[in-house]
C-alpha atoms as a PDB file:
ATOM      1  CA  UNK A   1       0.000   0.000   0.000  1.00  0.00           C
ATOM      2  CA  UNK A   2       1.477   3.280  -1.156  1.00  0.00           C
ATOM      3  CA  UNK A   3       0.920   6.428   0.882  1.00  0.00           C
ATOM      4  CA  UNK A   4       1.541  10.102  -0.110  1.00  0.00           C
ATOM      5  CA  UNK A   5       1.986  12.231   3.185  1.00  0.00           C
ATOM      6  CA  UNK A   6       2.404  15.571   1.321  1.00  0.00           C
ATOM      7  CA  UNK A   7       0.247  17.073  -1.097  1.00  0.00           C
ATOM      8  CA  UNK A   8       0.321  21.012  -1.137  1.00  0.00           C
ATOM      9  CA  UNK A   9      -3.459  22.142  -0.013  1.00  0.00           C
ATOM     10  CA  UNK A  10      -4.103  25.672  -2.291  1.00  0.00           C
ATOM     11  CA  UNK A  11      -4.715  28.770  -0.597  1.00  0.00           C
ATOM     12  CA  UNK A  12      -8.036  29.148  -2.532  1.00  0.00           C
ATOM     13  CA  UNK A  13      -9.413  26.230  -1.316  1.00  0.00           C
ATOM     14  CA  UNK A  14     -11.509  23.324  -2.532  1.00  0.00           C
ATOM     15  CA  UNK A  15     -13.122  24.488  -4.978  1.00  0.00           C
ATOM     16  CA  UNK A  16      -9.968  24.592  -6.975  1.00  0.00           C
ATOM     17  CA  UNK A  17     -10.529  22.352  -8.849  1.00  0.00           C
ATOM     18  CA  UNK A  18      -6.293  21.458  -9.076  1.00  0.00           C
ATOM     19  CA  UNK A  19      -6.193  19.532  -5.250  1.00  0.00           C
ATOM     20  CA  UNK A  20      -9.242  17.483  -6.827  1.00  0.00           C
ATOM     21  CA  UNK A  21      -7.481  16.430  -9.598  1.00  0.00           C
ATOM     22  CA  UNK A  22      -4.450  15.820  -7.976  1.00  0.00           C
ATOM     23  CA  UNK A  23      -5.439  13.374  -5.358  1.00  0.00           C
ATOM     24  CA  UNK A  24      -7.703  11.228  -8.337  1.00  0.00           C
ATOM     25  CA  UNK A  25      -4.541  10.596  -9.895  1.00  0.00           C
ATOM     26  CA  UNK A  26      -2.837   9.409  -7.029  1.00  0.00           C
ATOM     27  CA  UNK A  27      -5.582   7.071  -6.555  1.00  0.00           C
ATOM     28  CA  UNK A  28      -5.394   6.306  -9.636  1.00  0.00           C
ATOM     29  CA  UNK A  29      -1.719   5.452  -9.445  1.00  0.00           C
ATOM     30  CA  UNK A  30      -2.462   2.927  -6.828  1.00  0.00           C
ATOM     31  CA  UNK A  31      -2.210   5.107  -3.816  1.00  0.00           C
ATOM     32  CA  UNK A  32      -3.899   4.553  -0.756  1.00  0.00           C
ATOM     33  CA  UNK A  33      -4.112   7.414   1.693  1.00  0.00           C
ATOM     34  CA  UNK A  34      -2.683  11.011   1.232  1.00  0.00           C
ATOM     35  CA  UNK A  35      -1.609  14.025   3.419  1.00  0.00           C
ATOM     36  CA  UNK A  36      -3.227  17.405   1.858  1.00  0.00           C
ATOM     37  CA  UNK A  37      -0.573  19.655   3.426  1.00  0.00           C
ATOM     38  CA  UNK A  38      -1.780  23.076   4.720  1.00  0.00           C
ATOM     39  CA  UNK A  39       1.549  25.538   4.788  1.00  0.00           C
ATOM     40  CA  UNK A  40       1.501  27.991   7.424  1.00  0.00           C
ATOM     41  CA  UNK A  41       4.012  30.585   8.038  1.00  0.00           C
ATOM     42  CA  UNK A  42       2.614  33.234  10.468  1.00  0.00           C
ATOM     43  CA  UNK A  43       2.828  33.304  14.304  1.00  0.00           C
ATOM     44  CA  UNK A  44       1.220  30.664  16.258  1.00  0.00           C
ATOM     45  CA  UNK A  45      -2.543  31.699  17.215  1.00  0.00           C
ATOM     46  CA  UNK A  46      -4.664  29.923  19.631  1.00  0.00           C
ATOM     47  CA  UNK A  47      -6.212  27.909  16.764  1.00  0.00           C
ATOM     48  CA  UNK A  48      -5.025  27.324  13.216  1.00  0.00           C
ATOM     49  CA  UNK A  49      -8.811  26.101  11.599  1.00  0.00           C
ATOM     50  CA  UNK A  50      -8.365  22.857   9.046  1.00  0.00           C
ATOM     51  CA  UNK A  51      -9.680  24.119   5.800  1.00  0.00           C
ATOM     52  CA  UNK A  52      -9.186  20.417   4.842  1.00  0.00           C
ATOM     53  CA  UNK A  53     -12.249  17.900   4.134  1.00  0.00           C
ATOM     54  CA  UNK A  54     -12.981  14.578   4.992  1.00  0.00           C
ATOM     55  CA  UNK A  55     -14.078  14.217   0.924  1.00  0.00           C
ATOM     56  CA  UNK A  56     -13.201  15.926  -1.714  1.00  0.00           C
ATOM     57  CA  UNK A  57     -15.500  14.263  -4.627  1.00  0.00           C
ATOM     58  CA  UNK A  58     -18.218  11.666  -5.115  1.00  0.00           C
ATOM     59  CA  UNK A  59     -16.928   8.053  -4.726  1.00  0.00           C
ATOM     60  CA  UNK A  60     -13.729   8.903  -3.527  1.00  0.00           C
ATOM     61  CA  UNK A  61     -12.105   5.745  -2.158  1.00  0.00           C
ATOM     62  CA  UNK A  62      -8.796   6.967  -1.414  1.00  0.00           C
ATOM     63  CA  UNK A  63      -8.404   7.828   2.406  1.00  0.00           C
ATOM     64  CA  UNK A  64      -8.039  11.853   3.438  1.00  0.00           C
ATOM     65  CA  UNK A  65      -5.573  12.927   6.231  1.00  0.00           C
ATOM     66  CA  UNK A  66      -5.107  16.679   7.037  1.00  0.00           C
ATOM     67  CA  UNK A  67      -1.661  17.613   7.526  1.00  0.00           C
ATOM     68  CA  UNK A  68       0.095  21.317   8.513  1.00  0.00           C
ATOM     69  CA  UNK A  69       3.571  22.381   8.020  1.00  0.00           C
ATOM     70  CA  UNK A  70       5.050  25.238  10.043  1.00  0.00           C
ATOM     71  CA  UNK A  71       7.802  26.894   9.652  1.00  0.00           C
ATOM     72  CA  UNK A  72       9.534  27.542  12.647  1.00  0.00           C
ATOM     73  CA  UNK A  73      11.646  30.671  13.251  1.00  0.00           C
ATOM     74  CA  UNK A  74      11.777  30.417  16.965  1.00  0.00           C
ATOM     75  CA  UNK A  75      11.132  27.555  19.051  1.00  0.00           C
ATOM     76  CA  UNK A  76       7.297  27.153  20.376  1.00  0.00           C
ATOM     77  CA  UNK A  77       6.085  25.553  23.896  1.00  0.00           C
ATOM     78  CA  UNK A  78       4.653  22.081  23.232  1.00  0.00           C
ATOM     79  CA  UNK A  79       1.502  23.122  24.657  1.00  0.00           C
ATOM     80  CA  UNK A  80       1.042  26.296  22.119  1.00  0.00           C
ATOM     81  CA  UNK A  81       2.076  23.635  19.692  1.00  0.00           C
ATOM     82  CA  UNK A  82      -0.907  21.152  20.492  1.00  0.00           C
ATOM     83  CA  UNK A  83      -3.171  23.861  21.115  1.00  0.00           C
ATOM     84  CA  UNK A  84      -2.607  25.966  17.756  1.00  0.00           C
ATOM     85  CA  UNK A  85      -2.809  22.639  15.299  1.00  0.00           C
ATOM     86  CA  UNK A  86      -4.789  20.472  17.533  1.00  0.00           C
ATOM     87  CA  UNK A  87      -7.564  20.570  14.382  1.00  0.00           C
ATOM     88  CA  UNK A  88      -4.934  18.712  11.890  1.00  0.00           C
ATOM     89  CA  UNK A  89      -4.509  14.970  11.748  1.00  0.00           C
ATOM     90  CA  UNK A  90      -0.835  15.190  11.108  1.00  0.00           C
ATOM     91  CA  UNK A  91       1.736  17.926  12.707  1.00  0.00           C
ATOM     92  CA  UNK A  92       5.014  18.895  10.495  1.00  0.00           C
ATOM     93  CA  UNK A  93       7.608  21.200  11.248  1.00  0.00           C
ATOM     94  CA  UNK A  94      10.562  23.421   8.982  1.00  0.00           C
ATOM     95  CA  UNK A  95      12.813  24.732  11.308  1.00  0.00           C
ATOM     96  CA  UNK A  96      15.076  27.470   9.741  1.00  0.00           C
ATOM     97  CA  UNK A  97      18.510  27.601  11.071  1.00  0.00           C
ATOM     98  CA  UNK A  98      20.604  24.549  12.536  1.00  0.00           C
ATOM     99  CA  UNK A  99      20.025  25.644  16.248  1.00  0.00           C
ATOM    100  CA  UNK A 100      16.464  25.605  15.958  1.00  0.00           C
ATOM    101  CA  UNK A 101      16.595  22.057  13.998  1.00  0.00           C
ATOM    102  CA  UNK A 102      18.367  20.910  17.167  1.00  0.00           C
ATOM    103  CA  UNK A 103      16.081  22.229  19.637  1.00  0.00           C
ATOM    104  CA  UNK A 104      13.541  21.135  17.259  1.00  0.00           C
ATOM    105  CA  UNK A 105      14.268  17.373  17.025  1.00  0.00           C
ATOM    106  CA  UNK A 106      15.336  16.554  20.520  1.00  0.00           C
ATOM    107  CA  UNK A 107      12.281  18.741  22.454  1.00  0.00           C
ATOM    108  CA  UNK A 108       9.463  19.519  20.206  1.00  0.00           C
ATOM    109  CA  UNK A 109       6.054  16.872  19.829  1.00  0.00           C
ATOM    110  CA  UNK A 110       5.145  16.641  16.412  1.00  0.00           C
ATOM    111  CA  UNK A 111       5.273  13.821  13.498  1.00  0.00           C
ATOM    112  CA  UNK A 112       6.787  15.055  10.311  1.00  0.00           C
ATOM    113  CA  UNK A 113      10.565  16.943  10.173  1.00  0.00           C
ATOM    114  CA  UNK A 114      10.464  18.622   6.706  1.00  0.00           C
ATOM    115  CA  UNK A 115      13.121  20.708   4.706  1.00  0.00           C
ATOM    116  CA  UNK A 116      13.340  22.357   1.508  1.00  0.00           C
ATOM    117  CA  UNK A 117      15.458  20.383  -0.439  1.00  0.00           C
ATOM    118  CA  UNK A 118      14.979  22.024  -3.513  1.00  0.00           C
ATOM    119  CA  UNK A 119      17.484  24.579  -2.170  1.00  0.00           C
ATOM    120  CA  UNK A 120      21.104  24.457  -0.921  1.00  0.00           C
ATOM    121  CA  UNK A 121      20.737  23.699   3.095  1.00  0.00           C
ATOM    122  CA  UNK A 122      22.094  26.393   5.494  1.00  0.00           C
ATOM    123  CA  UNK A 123      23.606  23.323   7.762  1.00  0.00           C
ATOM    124  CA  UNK A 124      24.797  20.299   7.467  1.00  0.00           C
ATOM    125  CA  UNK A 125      22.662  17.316   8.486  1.00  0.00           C
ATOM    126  CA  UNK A 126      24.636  15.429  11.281  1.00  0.00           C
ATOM    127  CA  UNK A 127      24.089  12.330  12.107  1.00  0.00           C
ATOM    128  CA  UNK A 128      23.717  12.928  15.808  1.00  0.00           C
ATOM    129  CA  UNK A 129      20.760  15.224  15.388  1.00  0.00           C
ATOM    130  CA  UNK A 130      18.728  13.231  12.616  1.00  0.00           C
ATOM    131  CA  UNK A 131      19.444   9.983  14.650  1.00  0.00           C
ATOM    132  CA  UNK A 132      18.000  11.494  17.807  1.00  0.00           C
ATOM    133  CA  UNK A 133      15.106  12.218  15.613  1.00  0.00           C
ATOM    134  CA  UNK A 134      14.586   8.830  14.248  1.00  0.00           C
ATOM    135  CA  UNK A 135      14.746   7.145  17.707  1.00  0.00           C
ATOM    136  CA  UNK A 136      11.699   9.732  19.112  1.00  0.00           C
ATOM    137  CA  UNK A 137       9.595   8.065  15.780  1.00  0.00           C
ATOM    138  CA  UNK A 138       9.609  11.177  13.904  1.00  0.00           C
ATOM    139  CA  UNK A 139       9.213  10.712  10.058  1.00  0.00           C
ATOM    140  CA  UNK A 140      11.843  12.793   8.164  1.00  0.00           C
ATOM    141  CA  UNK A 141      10.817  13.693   4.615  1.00  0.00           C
ATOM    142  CA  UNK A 142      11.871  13.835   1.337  1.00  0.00           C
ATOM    143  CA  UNK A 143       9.857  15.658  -1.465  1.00  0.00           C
ATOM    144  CA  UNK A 144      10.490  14.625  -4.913  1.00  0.00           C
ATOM    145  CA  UNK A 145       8.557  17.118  -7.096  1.00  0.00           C
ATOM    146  CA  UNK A 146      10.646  19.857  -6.529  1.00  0.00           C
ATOM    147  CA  UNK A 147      13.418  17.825  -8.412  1.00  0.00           C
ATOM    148  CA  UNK A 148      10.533  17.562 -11.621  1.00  0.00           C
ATOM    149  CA  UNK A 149      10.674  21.836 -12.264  1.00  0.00           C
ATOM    150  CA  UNK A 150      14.242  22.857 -13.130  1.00  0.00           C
ATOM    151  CA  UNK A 151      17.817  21.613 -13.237  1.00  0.00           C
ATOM    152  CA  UNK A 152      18.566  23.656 -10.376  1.00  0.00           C
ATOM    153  CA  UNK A 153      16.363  21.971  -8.244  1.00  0.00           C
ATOM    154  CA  UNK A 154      16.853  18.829  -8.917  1.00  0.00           C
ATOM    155  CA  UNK A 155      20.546  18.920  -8.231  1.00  0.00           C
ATOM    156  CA  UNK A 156      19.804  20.438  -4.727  1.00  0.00           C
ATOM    157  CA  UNK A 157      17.472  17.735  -4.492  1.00  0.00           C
ATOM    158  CA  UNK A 158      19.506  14.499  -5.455  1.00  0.00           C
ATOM    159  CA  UNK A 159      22.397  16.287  -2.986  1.00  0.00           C
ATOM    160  CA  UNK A 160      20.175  17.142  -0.270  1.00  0.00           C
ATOM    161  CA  UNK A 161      18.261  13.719   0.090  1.00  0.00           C
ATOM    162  CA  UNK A 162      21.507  12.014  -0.630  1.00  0.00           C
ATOM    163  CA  UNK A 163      23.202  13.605   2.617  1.00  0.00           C
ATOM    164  CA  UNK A 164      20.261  13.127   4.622  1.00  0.00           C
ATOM    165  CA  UNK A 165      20.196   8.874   3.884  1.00  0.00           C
ATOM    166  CA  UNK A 166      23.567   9.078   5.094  1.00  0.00           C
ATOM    167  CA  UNK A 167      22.990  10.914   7.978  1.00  0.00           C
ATOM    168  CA  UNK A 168      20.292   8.331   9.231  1.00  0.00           C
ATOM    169  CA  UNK A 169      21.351   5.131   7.314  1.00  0.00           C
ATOM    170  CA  UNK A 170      18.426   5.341   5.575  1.00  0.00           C
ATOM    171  CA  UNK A 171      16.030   4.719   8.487  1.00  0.00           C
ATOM    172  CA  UNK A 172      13.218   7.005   9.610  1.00  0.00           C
ATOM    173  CA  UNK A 173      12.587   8.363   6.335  1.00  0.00           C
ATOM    174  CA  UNK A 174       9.446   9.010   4.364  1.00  0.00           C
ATOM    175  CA  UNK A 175       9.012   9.741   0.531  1.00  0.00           C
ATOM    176  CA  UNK A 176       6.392  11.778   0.057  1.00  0.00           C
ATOM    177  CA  UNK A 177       5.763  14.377  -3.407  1.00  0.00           C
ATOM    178  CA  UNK A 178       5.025  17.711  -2.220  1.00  0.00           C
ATOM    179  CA  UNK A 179       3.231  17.877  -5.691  1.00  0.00           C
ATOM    180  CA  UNK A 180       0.968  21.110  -6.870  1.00  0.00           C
ATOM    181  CA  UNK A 181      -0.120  19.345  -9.781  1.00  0.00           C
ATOM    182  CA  UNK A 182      -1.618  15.979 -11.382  1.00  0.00           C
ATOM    183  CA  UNK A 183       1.414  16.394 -13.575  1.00  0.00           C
ATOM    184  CA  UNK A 184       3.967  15.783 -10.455  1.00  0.00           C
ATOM    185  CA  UNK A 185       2.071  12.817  -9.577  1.00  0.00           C
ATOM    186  CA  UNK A 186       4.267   9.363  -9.753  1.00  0.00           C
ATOM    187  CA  UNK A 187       3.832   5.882  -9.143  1.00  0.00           C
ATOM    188  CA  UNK A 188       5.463   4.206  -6.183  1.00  0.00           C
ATOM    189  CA  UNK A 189       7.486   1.659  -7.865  1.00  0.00           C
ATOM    190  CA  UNK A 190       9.052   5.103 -10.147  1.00  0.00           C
ATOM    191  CA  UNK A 191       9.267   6.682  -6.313  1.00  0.00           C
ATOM    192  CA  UNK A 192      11.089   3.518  -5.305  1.00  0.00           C
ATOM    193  CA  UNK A 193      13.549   4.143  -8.292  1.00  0.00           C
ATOM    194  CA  UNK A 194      14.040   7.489  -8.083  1.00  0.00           C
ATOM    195  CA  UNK A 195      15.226   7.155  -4.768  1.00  0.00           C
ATOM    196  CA  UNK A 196      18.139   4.569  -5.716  1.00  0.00           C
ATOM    197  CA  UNK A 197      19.756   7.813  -7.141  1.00  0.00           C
ATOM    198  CA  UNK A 198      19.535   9.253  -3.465  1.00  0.00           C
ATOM    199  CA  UNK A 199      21.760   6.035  -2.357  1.00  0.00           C
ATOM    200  CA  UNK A 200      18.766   4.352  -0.713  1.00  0.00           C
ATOM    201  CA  UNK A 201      18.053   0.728  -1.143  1.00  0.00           C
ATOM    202  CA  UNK A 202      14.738  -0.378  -2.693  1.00  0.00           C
ATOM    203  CA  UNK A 203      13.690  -2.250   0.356  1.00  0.00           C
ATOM    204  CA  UNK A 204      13.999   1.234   2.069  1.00  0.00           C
ATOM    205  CA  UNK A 205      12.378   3.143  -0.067  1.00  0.00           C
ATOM    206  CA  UNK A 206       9.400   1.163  -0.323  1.00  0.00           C
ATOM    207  CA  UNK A 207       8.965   1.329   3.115  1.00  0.00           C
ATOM    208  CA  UNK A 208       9.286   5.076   2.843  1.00  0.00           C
ATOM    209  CA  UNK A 209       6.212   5.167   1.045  1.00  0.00           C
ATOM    210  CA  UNK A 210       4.532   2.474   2.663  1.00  0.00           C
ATOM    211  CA  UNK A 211       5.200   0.945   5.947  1.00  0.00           C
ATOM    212  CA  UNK A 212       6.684   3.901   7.820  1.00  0.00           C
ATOM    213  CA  UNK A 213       4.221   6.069   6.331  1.00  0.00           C
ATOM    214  CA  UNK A 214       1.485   3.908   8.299  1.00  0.00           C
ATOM    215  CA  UNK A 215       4.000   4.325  11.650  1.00  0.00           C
ATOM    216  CA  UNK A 216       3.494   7.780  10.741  1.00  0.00           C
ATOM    217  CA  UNK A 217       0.511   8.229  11.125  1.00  0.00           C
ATOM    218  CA  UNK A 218       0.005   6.323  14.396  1.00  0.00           C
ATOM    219  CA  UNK A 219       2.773   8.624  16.101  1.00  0.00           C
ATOM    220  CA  UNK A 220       0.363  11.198  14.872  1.00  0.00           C
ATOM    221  CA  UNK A 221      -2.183   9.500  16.467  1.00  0.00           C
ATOM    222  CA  UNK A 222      -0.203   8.494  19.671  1.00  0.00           C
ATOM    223  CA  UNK A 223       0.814  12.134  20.128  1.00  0.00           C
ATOM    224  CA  UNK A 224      -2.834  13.955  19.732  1.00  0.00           C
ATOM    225  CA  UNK A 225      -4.449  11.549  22.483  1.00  0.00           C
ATOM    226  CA  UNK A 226      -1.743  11.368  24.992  1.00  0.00           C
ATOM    227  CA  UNK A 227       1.051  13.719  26.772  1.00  0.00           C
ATOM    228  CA  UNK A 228       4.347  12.488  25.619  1.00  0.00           C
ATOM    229  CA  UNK A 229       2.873   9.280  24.756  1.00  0.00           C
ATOM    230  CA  UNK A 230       2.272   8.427  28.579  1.00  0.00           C
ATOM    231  CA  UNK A 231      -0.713   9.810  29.751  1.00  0.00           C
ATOM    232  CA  UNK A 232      -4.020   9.564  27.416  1.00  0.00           C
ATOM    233  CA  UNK A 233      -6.459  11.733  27.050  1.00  0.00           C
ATOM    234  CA  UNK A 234      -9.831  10.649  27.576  1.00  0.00           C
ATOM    235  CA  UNK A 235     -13.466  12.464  26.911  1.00  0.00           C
ATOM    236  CA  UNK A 236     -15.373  12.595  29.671  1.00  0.00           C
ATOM    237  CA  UNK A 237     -18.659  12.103  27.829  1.00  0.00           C
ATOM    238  CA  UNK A 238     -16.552   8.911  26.279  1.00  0.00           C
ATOM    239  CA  UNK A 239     -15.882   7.921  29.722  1.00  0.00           C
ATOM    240  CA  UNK A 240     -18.987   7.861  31.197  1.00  0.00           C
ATOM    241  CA  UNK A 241     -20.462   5.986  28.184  1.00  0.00           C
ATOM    242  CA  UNK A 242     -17.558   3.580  28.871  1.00  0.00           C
ATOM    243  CA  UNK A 243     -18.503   2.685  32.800  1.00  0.00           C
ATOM    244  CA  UNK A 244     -22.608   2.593  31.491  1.00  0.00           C
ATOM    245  CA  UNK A 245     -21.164  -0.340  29.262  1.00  0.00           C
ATOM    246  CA  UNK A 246     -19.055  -2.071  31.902  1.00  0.00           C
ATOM    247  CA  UNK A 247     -21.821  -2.089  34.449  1.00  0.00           C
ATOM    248  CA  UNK A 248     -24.357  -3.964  31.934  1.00  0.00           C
ATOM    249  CA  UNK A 249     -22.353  -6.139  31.064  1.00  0.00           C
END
């Protein structure tokens, strides 16, 4: 099962009719669940609302998650965190600046560490920090369709994804397409072979776009319903409904 956790969500919403066509071709292409990615680049507010649906057409079958990405120029509280995105399904952040990518992977609670790879990083991607990241089940991405516009790009790209697999060893990394167009739409066995050229293995890669997307998503999970996955949080309405059950049966 192929997953895309990154599809860029337009700022004029769903009735563009672009985002429609986009995720029918990914279902189309054999895909089972996608991301529609919400960018957000202002300072926190007490809520961030999900302009993302459930559905976007008739007889879709392909499954919906909403996803945000925030760029982070200074380093948030957790609890601003949870309470500003708490609407989304799936939490990503861009830090700017290797001291905030630090500070970022080692103390921040979110699912999704994303870059721009399409341009020349300011830092170098150490081991040590990416590693720490991986072992907290944070998904680090790669975004191919940046690589599909110009030469430029795709250079930054195939350099930029090639020093992150060997800052990890090629573990804790998702493929996802960052695409703004049916056009930048590929299959996952072309996603698997694309990424041999960023020194990943195939077994890897599919699991990029599979597997670990699913562990993705259950971090996601994990992380909305519980406080540093230790202490869940429980509706009381669900709660009571819970102990009517018990005592019936």
């Amino acid at each position: 099962m192929f997953v895309d956790l990154n599809v860029i969500w337009p700022s004029l919403g769903v009735k563009d009719m672009t985002i429609v066509n986009t995720v029918k071709m990914l279902e189309k292409l054999g895909y089972a669940a996608v991301a529609l990615n919400y960018q957000y680049d202002g300072k926190l507010q007490n809520i961030i609302k999900n302009p993302i649906p459930a559905t976007l057409y008739p007889g879709q079958k392909i499954k919906i998650y909403s996803r945000i990405t925030i760029t982070i120029e200074s380093t948030p509280q957790n609890k601003v965190l949870h309470n500003a995105t708490k609407e989304f399904d799936i939490l990503a952040l861009r830090p700017v600046g290797e001291r905030l990518l630090q500070q970022t992977a080692s103390d921040l609670e979110f699912d999704i560490l994303s870059f721009d790879f399409s341009q020349r990083l300011p830092f170098y991607l150490k081991h040590t920090i990416m590693g720490l990241a991986v072992s907290r089940g944070i998904g680090i991405e790669i975004s191919y369709a940046s690589g599909l516009r110009e030469a430029s790009s795709r250079r930054n790209l195939v350099t930029n994804a090639s020093s992150l697999v060997r800052a990890t060893r090629g573990r804790g990394i998702l493929i996802s397409s960052e695409t703004r167009s049916p056009l930048e739409c590929r299959a996952g066995f072309d996603v698997i072979n694309l990424a041999t050229f960023w020194d990943m293995k195939q077994d890897q890669a599919r699991h990029a776009i599979g597997g670990f997307c699913r562990s993705v998503i259950l971090h996601a999970e994990t992380r909305r319903d519980t406080y540093r996955s230790a202490v869940k949080l429980v509706d009381e309405g669900d709660a009571t409904s819970n102990k009517r059950l018990k005592t019936a049966a």
